[in-house]
PDB file of N, CA and C in Angstrom:
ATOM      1  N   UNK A   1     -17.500  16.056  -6.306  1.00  0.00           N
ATOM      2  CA  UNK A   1     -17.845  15.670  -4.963  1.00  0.00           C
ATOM      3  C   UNK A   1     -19.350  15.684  -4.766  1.00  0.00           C
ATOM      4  N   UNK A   2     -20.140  16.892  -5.403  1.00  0.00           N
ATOM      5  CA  UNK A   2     -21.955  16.819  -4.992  1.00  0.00           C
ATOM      6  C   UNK A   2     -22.290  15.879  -5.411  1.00  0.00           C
ATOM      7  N   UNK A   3     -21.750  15.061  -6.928  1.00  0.00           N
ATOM      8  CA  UNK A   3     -22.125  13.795  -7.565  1.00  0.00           C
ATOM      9  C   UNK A   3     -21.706  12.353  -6.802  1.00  0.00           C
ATOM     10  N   UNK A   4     -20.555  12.331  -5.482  1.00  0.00           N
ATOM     11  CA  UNK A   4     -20.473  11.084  -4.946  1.00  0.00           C
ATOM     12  C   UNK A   4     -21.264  11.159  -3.769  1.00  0.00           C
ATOM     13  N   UNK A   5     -21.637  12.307  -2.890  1.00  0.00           N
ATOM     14  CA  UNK A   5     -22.698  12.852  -2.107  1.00  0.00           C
ATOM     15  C   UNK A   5     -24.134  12.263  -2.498  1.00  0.00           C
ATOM     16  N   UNK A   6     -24.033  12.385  -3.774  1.00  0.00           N
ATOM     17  CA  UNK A   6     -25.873  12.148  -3.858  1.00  0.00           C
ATOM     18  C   UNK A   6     -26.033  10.635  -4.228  1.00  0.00           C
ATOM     19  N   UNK A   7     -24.793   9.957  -4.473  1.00  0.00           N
ATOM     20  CA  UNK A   7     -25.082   8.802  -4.678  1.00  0.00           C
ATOM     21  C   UNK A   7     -24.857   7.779  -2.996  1.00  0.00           C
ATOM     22  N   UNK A   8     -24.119   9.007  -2.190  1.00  0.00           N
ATOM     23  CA  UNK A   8     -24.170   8.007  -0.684  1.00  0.00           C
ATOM     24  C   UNK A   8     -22.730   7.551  -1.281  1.00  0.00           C
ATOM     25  N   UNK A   9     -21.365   8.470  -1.723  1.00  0.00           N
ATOM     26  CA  UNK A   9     -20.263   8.043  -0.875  1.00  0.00           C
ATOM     27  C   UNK A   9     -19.681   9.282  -0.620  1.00  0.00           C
ATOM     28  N   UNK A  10     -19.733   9.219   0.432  1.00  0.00           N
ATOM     29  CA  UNK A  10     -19.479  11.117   1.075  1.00  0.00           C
ATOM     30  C   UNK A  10     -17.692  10.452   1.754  1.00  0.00           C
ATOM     31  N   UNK A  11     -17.271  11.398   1.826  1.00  0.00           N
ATOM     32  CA  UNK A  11     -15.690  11.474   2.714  1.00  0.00           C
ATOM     33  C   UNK A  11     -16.055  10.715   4.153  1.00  0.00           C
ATOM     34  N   UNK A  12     -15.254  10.186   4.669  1.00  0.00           N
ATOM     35  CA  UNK A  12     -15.292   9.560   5.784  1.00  0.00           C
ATOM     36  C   UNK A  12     -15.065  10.408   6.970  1.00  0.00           C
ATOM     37  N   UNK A  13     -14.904  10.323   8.148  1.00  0.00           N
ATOM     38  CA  UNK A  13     -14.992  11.390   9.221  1.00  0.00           C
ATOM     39  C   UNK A  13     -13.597  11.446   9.488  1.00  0.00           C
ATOM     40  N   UNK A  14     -13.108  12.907   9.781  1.00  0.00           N
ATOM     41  CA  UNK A  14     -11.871  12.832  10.087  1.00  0.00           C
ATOM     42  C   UNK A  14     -11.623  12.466  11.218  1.00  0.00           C
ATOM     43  N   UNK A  15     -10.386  11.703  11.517  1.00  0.00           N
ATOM     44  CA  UNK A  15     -10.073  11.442  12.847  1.00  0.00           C
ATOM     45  C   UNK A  15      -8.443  11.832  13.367  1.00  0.00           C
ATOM     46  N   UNK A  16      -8.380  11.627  14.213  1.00  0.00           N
ATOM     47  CA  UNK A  16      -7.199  12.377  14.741  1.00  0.00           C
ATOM     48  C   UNK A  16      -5.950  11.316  14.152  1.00  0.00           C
ATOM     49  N   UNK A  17      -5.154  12.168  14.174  1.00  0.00           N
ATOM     50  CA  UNK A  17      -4.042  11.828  13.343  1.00  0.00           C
ATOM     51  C   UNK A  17      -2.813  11.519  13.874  1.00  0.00           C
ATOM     52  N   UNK A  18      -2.057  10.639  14.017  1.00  0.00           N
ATOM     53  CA  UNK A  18      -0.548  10.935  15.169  1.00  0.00           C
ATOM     54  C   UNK A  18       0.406  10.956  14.152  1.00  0.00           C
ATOM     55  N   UNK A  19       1.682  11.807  14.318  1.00  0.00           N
ATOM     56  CA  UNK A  19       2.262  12.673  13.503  1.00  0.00           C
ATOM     57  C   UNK A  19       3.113  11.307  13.273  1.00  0.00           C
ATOM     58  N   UNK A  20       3.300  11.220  11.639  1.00  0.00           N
ATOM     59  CA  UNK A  20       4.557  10.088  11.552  1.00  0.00           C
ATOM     60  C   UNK A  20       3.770   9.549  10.915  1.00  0.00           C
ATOM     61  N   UNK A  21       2.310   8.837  11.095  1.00  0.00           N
ATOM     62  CA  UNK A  21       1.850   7.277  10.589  1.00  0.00           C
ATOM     63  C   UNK A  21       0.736   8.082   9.290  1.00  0.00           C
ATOM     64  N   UNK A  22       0.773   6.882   8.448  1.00  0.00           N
ATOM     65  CA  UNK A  22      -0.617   7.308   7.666  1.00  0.00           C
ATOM     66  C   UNK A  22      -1.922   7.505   7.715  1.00  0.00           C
ATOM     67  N   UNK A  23      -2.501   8.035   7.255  1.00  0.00           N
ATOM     68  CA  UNK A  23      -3.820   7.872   7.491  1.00  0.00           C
ATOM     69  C   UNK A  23      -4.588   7.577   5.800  1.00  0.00           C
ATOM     70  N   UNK A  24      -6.225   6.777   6.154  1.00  0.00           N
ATOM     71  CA  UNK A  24      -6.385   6.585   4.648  1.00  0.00           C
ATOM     72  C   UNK A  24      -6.839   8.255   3.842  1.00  0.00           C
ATOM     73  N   UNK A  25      -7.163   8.909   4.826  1.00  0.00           N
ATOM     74  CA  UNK A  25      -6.360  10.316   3.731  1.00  0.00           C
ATOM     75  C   UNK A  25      -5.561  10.624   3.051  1.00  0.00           C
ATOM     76  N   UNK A  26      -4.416   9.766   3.803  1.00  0.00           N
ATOM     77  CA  UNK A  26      -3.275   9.883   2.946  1.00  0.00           C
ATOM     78  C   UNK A  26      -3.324   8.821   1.493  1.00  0.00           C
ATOM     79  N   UNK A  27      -4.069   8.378   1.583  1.00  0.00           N
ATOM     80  CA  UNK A  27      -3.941   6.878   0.432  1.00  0.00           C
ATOM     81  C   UNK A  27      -4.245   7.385  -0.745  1.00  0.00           C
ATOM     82  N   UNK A  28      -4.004   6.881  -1.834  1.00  0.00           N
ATOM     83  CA  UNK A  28      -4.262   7.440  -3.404  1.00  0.00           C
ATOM     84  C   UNK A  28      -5.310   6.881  -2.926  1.00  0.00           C
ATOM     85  N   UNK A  29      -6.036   6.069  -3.370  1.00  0.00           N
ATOM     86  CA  UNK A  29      -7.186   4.802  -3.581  1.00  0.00           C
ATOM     87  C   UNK A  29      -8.636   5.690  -2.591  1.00  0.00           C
ATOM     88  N   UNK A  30      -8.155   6.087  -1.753  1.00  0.00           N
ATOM     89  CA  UNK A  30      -9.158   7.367  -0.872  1.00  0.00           C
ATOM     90  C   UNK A  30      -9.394   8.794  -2.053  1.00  0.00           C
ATOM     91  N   UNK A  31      -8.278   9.106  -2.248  1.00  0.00           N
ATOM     92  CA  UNK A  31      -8.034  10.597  -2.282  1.00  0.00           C
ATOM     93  C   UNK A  31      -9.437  10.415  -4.083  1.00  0.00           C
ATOM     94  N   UNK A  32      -8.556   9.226  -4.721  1.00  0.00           N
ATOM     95  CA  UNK A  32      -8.920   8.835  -5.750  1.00  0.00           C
ATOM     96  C   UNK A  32     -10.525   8.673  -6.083  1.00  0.00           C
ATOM     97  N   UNK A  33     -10.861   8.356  -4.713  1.00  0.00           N
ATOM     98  CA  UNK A  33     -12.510   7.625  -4.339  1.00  0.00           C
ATOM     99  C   UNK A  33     -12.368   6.321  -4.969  1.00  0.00           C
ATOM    100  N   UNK A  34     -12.098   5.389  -4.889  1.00  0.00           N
ATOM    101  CA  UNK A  34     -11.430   4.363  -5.586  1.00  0.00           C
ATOM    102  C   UNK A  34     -11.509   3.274  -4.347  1.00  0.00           C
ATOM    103  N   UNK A  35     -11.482   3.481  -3.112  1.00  0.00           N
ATOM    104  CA  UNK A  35     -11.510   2.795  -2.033  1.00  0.00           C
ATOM    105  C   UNK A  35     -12.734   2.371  -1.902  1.00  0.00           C
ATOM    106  N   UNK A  36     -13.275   1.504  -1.392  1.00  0.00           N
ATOM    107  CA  UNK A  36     -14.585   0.930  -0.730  1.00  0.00           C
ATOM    108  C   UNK A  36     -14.422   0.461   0.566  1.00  0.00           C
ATOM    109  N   UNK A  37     -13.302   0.760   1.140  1.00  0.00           N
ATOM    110  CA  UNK A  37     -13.352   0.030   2.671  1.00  0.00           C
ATOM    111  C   UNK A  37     -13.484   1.785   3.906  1.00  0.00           C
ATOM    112  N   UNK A  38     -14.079   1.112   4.584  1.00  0.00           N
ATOM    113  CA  UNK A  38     -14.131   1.993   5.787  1.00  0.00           C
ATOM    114  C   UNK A  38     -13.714   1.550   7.079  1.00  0.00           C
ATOM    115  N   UNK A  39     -12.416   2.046   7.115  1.00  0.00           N
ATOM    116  CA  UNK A  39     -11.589   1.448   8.137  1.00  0.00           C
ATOM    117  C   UNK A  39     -11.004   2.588   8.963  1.00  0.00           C
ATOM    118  N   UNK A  40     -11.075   2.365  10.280  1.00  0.00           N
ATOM    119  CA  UNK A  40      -9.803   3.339  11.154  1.00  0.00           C
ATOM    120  C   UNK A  40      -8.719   3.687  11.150  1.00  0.00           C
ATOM    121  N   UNK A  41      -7.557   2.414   9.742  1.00  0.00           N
ATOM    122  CA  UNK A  41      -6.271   2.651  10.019  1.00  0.00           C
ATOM    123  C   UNK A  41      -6.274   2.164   8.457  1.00  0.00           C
ATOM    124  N   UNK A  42      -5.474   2.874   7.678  1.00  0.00           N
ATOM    125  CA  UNK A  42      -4.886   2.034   6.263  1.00  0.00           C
ATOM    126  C   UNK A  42      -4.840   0.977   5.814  1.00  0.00           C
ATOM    127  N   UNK A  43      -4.964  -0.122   5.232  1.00  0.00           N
ATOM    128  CA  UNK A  43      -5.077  -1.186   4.771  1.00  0.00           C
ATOM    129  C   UNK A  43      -3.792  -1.519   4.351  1.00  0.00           C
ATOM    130  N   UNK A  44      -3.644  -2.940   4.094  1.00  0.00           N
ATOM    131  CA  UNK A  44      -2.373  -3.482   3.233  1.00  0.00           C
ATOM    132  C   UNK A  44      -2.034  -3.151   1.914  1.00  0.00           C
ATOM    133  N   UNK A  45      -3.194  -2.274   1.485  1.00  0.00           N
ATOM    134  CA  UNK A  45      -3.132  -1.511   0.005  1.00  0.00           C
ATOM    135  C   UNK A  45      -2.702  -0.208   0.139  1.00  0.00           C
ATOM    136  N   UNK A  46      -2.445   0.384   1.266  1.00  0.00           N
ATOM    137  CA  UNK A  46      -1.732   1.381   0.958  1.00  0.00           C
ATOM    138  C   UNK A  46      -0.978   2.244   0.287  1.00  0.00           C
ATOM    139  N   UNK A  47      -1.626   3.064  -0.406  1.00  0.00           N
ATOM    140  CA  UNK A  47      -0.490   4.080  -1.465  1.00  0.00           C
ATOM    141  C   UNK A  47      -0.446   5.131  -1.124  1.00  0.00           C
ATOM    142  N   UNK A  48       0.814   5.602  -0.954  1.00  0.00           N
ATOM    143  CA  UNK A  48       0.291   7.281  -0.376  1.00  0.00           C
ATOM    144  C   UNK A  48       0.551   7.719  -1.889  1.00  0.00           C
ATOM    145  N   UNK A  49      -0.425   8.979  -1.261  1.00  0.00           N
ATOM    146  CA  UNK A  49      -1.109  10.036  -2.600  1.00  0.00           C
ATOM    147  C   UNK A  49      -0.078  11.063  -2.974  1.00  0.00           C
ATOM    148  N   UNK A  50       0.623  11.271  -4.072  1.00  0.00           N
ATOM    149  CA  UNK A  50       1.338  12.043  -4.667  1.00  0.00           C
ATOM    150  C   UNK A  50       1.047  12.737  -6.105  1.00  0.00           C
ATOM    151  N   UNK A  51       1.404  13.746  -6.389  1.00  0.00           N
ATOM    152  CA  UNK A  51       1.179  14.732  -7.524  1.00  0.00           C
ATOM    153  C   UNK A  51       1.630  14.134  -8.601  1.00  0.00           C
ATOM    154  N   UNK A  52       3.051  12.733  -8.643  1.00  0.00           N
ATOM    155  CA  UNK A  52       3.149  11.346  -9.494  1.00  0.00           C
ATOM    156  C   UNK A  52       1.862  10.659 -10.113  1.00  0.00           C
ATOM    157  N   UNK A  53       0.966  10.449  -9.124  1.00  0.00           N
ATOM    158  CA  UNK A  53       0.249   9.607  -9.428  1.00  0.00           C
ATOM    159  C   UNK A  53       0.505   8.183  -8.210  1.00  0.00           C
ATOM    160  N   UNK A  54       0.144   7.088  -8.503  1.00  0.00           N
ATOM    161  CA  UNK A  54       0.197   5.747  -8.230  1.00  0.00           C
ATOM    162  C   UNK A  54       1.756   5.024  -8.257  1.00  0.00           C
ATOM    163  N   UNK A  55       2.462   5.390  -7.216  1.00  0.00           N
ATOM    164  CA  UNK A  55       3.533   4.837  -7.459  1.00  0.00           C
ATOM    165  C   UNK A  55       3.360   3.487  -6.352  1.00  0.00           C
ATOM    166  N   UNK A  56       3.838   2.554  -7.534  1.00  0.00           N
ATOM    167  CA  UNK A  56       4.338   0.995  -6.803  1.00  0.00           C
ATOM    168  C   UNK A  56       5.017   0.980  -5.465  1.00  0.00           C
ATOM    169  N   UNK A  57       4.822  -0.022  -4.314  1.00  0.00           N
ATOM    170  CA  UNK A  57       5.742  -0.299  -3.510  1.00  0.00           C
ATOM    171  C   UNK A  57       7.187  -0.708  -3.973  1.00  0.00           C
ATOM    172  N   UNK A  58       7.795  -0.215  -3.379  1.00  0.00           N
ATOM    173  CA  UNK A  58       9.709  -0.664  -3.405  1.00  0.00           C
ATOM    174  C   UNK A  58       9.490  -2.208  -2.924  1.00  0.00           C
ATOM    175  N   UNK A  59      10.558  -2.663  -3.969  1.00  0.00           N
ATOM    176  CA  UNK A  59      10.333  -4.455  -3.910  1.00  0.00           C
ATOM    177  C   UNK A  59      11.890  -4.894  -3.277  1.00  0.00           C
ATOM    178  N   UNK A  60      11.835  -6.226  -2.477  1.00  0.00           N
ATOM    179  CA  UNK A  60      12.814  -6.638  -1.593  1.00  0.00           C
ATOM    180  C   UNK A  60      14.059  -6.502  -2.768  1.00  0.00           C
ATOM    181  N   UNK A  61      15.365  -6.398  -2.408  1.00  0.00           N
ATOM    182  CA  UNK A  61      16.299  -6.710  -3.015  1.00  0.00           C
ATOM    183  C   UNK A  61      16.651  -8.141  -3.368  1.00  0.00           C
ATOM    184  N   UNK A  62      16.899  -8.136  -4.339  1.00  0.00           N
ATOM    185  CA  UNK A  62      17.148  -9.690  -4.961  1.00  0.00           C
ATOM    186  C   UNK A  62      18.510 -10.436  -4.354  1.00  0.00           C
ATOM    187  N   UNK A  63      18.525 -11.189  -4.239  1.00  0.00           N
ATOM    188  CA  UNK A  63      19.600 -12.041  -3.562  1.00  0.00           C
ATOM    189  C   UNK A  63      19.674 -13.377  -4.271  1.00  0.00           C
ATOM    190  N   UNK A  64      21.156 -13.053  -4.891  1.00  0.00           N
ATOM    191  CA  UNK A  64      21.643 -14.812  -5.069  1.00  0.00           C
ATOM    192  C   UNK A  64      22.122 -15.589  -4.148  1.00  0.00           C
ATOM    193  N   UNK A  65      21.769 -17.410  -4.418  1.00  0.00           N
ATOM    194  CA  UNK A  65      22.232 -17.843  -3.478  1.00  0.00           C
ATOM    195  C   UNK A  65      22.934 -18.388  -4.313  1.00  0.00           C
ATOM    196  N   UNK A  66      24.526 -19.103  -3.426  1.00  0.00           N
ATOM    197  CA  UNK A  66      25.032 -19.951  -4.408  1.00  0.00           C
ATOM    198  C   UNK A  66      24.572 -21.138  -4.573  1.00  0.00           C
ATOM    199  N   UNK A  67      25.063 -21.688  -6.078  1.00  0.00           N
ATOM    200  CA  UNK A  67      24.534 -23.694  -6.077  1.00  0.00           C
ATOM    201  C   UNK A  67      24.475 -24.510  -5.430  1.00  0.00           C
ATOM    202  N   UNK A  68      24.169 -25.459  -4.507  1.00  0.00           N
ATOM    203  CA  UNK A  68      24.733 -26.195  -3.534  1.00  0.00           C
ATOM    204  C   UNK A  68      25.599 -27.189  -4.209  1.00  0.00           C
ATOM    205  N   UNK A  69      26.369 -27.581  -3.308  1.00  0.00           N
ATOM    206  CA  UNK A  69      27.425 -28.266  -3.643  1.00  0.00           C
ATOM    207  C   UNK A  69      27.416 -29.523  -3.521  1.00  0.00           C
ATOM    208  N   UNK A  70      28.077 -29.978  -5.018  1.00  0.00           N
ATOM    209  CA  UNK A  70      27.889 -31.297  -5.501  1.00  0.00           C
ATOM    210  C   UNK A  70      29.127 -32.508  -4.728  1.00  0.00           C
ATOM    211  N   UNK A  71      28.576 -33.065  -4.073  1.00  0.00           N
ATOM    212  CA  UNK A  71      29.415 -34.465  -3.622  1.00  0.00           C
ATOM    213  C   UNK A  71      30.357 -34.814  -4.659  1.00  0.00           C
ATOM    214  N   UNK A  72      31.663 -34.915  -4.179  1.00  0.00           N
ATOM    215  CA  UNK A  72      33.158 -35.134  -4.905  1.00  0.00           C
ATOM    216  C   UNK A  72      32.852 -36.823  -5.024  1.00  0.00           C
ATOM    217  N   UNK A  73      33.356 -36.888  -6.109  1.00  0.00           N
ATOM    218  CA  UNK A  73      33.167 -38.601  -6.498  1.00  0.00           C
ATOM    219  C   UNK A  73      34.301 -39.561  -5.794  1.00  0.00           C
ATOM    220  N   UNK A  74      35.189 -38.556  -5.530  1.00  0.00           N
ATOM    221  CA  UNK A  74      36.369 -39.494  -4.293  1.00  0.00           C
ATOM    222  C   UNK A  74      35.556 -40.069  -2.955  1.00  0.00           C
ATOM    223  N   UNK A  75      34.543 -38.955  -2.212  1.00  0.00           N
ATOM    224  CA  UNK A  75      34.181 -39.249  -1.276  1.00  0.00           C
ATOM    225  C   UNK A  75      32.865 -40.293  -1.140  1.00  0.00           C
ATOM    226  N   UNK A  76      32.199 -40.588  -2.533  1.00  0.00           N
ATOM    227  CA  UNK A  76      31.241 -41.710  -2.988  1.00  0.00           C
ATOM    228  C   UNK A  76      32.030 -43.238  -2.755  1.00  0.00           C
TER     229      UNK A  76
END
């Protein structure tokens, strides 16, 4: 930390917190020093910080659709 201090990237100011939502405290990419943005509220990069490491966002569930359906040659 004295070594990101002397180069001018010190911790950002804490701000008040509402119970439930993230904060970029909470973000790996902060915790990491890895961030370059200075923002009031988390970014779309959001990772929260765990003793894991960097875990990925959970991805939509996959969904098949069926084939569409081919015109019956009676009705041609």
């Amino acid at each position: 930390m004295e070594m990101a201090e002397a180069i001018g990237v010190g911790r950002r100011r804490a701000s008040k917190r509402r119970k439930g939502r993230p904060s970029c405290q909470d973000c790996f990419f902060h915790c990491q020093m890895l961030c370059a943005l200075d923002l009031d509220e988390p970014c779309s990069t959001f990772r929260q910080n765990s003793s894991d490491g960097l875990i990925p966002p959970r991805q939509p569930a996959l969904l098949l659709r069926q084939p569409p359906q081919e015109p019956s040659a009676e009705a041609a």
